[in-house]
Protein backbone atom coordinates (compact mmCIF):
# COMPACT_ATOMS: atom_id res chain seq x y z
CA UNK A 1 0.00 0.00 0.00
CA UNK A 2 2.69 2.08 1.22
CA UNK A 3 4.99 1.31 -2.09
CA UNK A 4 1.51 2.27 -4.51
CA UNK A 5 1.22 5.48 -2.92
CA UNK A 6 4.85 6.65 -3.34
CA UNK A 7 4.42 5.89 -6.87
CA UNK A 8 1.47 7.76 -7.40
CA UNK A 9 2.83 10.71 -5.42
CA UNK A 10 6.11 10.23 -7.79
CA UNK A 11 3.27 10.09 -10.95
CA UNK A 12 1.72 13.53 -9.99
CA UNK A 13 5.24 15.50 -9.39
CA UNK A 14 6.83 14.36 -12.41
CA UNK A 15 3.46 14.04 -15.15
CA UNK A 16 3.33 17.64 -15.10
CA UNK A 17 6.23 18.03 -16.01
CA UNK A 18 6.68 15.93 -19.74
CA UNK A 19 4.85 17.96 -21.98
CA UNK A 20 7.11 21.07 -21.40
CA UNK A 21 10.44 19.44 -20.87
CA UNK A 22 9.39 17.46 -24.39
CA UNK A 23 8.77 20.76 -26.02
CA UNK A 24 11.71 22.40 -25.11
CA UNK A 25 13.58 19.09 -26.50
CA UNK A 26 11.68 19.59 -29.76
CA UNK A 27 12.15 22.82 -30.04
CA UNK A 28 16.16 22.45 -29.51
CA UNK A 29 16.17 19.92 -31.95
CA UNK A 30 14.05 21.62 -34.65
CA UNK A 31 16.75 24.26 -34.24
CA UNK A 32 19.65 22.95 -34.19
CA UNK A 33 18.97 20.49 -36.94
CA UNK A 34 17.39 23.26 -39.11
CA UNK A 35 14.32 21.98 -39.83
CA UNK A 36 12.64 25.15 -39.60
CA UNK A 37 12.41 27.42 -42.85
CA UNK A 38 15.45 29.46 -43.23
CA UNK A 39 13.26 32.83 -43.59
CA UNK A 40 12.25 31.61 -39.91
CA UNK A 41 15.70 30.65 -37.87
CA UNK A 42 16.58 34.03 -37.71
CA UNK A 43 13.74 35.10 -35.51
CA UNK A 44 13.99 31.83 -33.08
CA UNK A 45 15.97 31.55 -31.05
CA UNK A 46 17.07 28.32 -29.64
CA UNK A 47 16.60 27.25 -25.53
CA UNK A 48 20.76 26.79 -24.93
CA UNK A 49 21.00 30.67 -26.30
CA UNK A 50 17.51 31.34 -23.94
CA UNK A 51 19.03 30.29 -20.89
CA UNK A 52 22.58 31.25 -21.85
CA UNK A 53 21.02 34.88 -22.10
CA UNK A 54 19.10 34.08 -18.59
CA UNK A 55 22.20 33.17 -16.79
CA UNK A 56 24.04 36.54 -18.27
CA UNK A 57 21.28 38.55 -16.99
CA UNK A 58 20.88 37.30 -13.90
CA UNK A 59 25.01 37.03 -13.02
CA UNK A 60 24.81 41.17 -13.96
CA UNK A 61 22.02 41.44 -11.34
CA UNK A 62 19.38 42.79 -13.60
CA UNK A 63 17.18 40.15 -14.46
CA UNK A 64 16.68 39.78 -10.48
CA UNK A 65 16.41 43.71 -10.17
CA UNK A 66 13.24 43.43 -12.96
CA UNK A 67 11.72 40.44 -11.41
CA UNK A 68 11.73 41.70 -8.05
CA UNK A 69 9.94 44.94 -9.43
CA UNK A 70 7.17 43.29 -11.50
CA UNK A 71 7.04 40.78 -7.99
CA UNK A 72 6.53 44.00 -5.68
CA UNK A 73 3.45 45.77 -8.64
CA UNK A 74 1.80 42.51 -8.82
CA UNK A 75 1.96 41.43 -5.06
CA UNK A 76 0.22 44.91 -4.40
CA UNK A 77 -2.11 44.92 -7.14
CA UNK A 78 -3.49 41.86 -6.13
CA UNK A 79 -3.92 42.83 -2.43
CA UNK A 80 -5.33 46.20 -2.72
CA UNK A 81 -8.02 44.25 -5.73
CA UNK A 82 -8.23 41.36 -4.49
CA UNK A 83 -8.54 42.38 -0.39
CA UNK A 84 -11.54 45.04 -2.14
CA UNK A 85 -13.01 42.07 -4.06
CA UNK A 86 -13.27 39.93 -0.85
CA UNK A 87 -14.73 42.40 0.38
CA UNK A 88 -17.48 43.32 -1.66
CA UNK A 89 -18.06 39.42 -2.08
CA UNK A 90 -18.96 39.13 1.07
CA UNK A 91 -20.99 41.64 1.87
CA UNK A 92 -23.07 41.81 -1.40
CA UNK A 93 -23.27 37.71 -0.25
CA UNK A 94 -24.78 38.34 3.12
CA UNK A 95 -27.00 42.21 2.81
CA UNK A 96 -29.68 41.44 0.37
CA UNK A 97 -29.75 45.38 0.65
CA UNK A 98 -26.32 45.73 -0.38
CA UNK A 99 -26.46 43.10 -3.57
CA UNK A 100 -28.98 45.54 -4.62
CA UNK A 101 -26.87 48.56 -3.76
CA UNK A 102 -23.79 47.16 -5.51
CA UNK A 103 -24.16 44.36 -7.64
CA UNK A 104 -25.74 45.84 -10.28
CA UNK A 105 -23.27 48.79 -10.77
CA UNK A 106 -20.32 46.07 -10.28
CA UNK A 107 -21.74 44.02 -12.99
CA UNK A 108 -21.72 46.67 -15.49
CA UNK A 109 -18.10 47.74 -14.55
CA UNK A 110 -17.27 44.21 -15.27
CA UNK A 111 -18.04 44.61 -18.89
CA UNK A 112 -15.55 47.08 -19.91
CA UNK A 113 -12.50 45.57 -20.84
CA UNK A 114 -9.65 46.76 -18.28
CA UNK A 115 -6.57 47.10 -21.27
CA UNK A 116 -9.19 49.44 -23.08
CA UNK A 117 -8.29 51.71 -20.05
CA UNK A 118 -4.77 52.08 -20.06
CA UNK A 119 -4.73 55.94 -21.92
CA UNK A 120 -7.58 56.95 -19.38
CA UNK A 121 -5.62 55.34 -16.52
CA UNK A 122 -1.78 57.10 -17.68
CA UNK A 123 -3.72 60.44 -17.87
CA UNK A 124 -4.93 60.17 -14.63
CA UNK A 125 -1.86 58.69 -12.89
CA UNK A 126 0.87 59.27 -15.05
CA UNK A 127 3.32 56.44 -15.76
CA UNK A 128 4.58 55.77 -12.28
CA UNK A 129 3.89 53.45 -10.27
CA UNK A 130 0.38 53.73 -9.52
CA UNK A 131 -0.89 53.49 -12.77
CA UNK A 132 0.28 49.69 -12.93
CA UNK A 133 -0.83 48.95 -9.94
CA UNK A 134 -4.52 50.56 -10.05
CA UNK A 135 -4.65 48.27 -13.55
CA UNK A 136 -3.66 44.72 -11.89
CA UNK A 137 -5.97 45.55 -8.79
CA UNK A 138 -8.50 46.44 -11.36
CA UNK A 139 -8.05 43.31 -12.41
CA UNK A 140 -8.21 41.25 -10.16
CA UNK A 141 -11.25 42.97 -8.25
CA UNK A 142 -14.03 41.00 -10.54
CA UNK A 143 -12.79 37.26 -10.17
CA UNK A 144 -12.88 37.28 -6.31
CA UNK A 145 -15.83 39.38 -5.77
CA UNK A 146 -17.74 37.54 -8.05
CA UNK A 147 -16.65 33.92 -6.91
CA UNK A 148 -17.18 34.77 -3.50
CA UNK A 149 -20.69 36.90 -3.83
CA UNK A 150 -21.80 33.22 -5.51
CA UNK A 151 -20.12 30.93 -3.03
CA UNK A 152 -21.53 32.82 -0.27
CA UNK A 153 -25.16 32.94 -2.23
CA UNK A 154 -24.92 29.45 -2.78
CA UNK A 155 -24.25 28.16 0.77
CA UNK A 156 -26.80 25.67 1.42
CA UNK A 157 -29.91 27.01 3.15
CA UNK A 158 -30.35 23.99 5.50
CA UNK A 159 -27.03 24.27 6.76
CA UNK A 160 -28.23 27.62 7.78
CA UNK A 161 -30.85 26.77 9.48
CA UNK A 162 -29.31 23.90 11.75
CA UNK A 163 -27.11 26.77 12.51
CA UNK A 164 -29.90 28.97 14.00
CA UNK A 165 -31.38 25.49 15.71
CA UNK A 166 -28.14 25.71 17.60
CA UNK A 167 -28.36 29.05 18.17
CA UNK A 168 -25.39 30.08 17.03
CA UNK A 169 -24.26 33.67 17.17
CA UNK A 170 -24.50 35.47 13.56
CA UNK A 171 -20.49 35.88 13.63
CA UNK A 172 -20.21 31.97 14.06
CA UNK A 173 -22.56 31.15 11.43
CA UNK A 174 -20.62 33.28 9.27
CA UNK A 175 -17.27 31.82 10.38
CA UNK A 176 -17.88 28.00 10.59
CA UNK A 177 -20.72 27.61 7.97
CA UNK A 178 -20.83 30.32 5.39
CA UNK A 179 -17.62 31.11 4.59
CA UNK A 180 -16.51 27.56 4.83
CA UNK A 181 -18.72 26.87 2.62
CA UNK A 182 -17.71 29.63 0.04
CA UNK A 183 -14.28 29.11 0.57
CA UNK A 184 -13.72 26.71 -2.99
CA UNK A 185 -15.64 29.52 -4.76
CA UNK A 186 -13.08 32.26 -3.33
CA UNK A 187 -9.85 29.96 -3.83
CA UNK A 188 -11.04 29.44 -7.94
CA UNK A 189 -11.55 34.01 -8.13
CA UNK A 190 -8.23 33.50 -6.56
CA UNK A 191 -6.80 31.60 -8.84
CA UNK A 192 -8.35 33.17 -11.65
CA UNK A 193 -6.88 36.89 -10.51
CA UNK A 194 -3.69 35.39 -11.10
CA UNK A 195 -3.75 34.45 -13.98
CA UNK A 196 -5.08 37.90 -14.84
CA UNK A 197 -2.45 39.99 -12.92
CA UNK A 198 0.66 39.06 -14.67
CA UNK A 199 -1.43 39.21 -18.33
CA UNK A 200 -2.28 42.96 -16.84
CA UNK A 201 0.81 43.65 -15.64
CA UNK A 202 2.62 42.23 -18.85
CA UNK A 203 0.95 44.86 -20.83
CA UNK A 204 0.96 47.77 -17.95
CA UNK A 205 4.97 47.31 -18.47
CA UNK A 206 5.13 47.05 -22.35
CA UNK A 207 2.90 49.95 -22.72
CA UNK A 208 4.53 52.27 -19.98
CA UNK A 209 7.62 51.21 -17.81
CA UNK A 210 11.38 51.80 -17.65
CA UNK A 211 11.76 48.55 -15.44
CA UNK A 212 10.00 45.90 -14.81
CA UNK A 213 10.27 42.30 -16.75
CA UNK A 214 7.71 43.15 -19.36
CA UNK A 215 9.98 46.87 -20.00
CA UNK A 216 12.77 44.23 -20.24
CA UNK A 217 10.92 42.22 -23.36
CA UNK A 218 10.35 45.64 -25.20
CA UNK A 219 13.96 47.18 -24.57
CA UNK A 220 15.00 43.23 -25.89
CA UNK A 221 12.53 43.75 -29.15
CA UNK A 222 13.75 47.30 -30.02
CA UNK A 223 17.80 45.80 -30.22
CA UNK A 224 16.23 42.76 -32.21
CA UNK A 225 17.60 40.04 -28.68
CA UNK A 226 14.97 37.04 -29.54
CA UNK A 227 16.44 35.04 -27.16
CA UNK A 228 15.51 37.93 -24.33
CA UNK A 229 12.12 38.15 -25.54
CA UNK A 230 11.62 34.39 -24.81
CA UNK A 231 13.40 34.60 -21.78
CA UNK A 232 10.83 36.77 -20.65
CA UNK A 233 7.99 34.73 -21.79
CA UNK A 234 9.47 31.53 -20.27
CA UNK A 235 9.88 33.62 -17.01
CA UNK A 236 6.23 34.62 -17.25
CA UNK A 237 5.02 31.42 -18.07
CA UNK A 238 6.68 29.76 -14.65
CA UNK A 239 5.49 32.68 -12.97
CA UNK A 240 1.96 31.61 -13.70
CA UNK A 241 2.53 28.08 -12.65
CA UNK A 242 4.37 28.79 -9.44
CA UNK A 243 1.19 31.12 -8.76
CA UNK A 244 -1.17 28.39 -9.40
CA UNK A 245 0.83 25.96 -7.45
CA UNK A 246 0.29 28.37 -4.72
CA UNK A 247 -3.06 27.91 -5.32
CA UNK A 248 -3.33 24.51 -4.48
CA UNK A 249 -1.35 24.44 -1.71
CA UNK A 250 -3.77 27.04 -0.28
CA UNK A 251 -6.67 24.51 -1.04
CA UNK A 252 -5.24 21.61 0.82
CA UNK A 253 -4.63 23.99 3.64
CA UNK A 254 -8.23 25.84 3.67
CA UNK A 255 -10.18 22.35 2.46
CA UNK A 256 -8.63 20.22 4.05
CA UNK A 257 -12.06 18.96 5.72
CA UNK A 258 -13.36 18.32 2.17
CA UNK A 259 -13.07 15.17 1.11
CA UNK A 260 -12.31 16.16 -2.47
CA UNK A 261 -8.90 17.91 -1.28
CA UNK A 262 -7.94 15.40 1.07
């Protein structure tokens, strides 16, 4: 029993992992064999001169001085958006008066794509700082409030009302049932928000930045370095899956009484 689950813990850690490793073996090999068009090789670059380029960067210090700025504008996008979205979630879940209040209004904000306001959001802001940061909370506002103002609506009434047979305290229904209950519905706006905030933040820095790892992919396109330009997109790319591993780890914490997580 022991020896099956090892191997199926050994089958989820390294599964994963074989459809990029086998790209990245493909894609060496289509390159260094030349079987892509000639017209083509010129603007590929392979992944030896990739991570060459990475370990170059990051020896000089400023591939770790870019990261750690796009780290610091998401990080604080997310919790001034998503700390808001909670927010709003919850008590647009609970007030019948406020989901009437707020919902609405929220719900039409929703609609209008977030990139579209990138001049508005430079006039008002300038290109400092805040402007990036007011886009990736932006962001990543909807996906929590709305996942938590539907887990929180969708709590199941009967569990309620055992609640009040107990006689619990409002604050303790809220605590051990309701937002229990919501709390898979908040962990999957979670994990949607990050997803958005580095595609927000990617384009926040291309459009208007003099750091940052998306102002490094621009400054890479304009001197014609392919292989920094993937770099980037490789960094972004494990970015996104050390985010989402986050995720899950946050899951098994917080759901750890669910069976499904267990």
């Amino acid at each position: 029993m022991l020896q099956k689950k090892q191997l199926l813990n050994l089958r989820e850690r390294v599964l994963p992992w074989i459809i990029p490793i086998g790209f990245l073996i493909i894609w060496q090999c289509l390159y260094s064999f030349q079987l892509i068009p000639e017209s083509y090789l010129r603007n590929i670059s392979s992944p030896v001169n990739v991570v060459r380029s990475g370990i170059e960067l990051a020896s000089s210090g400023e591939l770790l001085k870019h990261l750690l700025i796009s780290g610091k504008r998401a990080i604080l996008g997310l919790l001034i958006g998503g700390g808001i979205g909670l927010m709003f979630g919850i008590i647009t879940g609970i007030s019948s008066l406020c989901k009437q209040l707020f919902n609405s209004s929220l719900q039409m904000l929703q609609t209008i794509p977030h990139l579209a306001l990138i001049p508005l959001v430079i006039l008002w802001f300038g290109v400092d700082e805040t402007s990036k940061i007011f886009l990736v909370a932006l962001g990543t506002f909807f996906p929590i409030y709305l996942n938590t103002f539907h887990g929180i609506r969708n709590t199941d009434p009967d569990l309620i009302e055992m609640a009040n047979n107990y006689e619990l305290s409002q604050w303790q229904i809220f605590k051990d049932v309701i937002l229990p209950s919501a709390m898979p519905n908040i962990l999957v706006g979670l994990r949607f928000a990050l997803g958005l905030m580095w595609l927000i933040l990617i384009v926040a820095e291309t459009i208007a930045a003099n750091e940052g790892i998306g102002y490094l992919a621009m400054n890479a396109r304009e001197f014609f370095q392919v292989d920094i330009i993937l770099l980037t997109i490789l960094i972004y790319a494990f970015l996104g899956v050390s985010a989402d591993y986050i995720t899950k780890r946050l899951e098994h914490h917080f759901l750890s009484w669910n069976e499904v997580y267990q």
